[in-house]
C-alpha atoms as a PDB file:
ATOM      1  CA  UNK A   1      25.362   8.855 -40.629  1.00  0.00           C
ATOM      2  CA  UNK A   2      27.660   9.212 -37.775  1.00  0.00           C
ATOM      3  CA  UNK A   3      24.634  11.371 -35.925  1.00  0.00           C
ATOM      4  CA  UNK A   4      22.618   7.677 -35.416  1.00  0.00           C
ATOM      5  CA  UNK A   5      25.527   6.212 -33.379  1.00  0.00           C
ATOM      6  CA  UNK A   6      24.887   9.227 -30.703  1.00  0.00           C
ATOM      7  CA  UNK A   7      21.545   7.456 -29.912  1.00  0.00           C
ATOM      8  CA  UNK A   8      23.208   3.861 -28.768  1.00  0.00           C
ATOM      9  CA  UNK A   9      23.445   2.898 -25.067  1.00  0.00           C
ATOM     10  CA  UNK A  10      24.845  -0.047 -24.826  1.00  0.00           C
ATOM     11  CA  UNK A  11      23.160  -2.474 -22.096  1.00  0.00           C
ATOM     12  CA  UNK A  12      25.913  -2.339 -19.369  1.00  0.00           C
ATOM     13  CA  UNK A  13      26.133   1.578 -19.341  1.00  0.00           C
ATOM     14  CA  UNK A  14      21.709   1.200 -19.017  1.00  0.00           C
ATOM     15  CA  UNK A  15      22.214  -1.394 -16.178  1.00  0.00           C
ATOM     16  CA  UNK A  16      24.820   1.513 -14.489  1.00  0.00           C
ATOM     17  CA  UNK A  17      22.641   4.068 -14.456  1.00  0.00           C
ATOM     18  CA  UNK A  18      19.610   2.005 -13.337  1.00  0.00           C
ATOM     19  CA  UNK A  19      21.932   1.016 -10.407  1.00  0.00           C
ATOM     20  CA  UNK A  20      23.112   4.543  -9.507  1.00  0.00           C
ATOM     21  CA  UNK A  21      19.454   6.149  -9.435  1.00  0.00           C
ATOM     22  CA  UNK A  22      18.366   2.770  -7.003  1.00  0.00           C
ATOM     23  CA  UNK A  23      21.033   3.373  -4.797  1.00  0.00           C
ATOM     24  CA  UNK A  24      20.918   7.179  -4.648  1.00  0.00           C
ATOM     25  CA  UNK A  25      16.800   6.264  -4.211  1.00  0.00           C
ATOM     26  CA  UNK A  26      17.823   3.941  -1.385  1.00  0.00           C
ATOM     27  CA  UNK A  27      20.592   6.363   0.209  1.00  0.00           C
ATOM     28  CA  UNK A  28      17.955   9.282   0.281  1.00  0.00           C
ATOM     29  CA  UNK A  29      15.191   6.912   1.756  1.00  0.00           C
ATOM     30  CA  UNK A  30      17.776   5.435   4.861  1.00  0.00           C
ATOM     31  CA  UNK A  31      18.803   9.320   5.291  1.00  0.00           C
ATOM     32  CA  UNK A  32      15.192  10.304   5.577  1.00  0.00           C
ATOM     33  CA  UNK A  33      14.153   7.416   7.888  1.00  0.00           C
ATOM     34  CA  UNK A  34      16.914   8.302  10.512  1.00  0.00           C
ATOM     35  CA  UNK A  35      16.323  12.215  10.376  1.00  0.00           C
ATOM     36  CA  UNK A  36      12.581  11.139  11.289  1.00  0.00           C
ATOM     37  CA  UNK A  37      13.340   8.371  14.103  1.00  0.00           C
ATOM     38  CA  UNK A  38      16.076  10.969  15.571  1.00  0.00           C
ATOM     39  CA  UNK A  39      13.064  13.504  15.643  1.00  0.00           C
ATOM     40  CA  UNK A  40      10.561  11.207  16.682  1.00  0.00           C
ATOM     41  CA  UNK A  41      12.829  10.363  19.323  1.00  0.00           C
ATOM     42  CA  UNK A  42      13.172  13.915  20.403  1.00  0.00           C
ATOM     43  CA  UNK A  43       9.494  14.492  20.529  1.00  0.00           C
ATOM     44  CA  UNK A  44       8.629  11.772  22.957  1.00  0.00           C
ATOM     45  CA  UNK A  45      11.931  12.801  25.170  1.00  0.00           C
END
């Protein structure tokens, strides 16, 4: 019986993660953006 409580999540832990994998998303997405502008940049120079 003890095995089914295993399988809860409660809603704020659910809302956590969802917020850590958007921000990670976001982080990776500024971090890519910059490397490219800083090469773009280097290109045309």
């Amino acid at each position: 019986m003890l095995d089914n409580y295993y399988l809860y999540i409660d809603p704020g832990v659910g809302s956590a993660i969802a917020v850590m994998i958007l921000s990670a998303a976001t982080g990776v997405g500024m971090f890519l953006k910059i490397r490219w502008n800083k090469l773009k940049y280097k290109i045309k120079k």
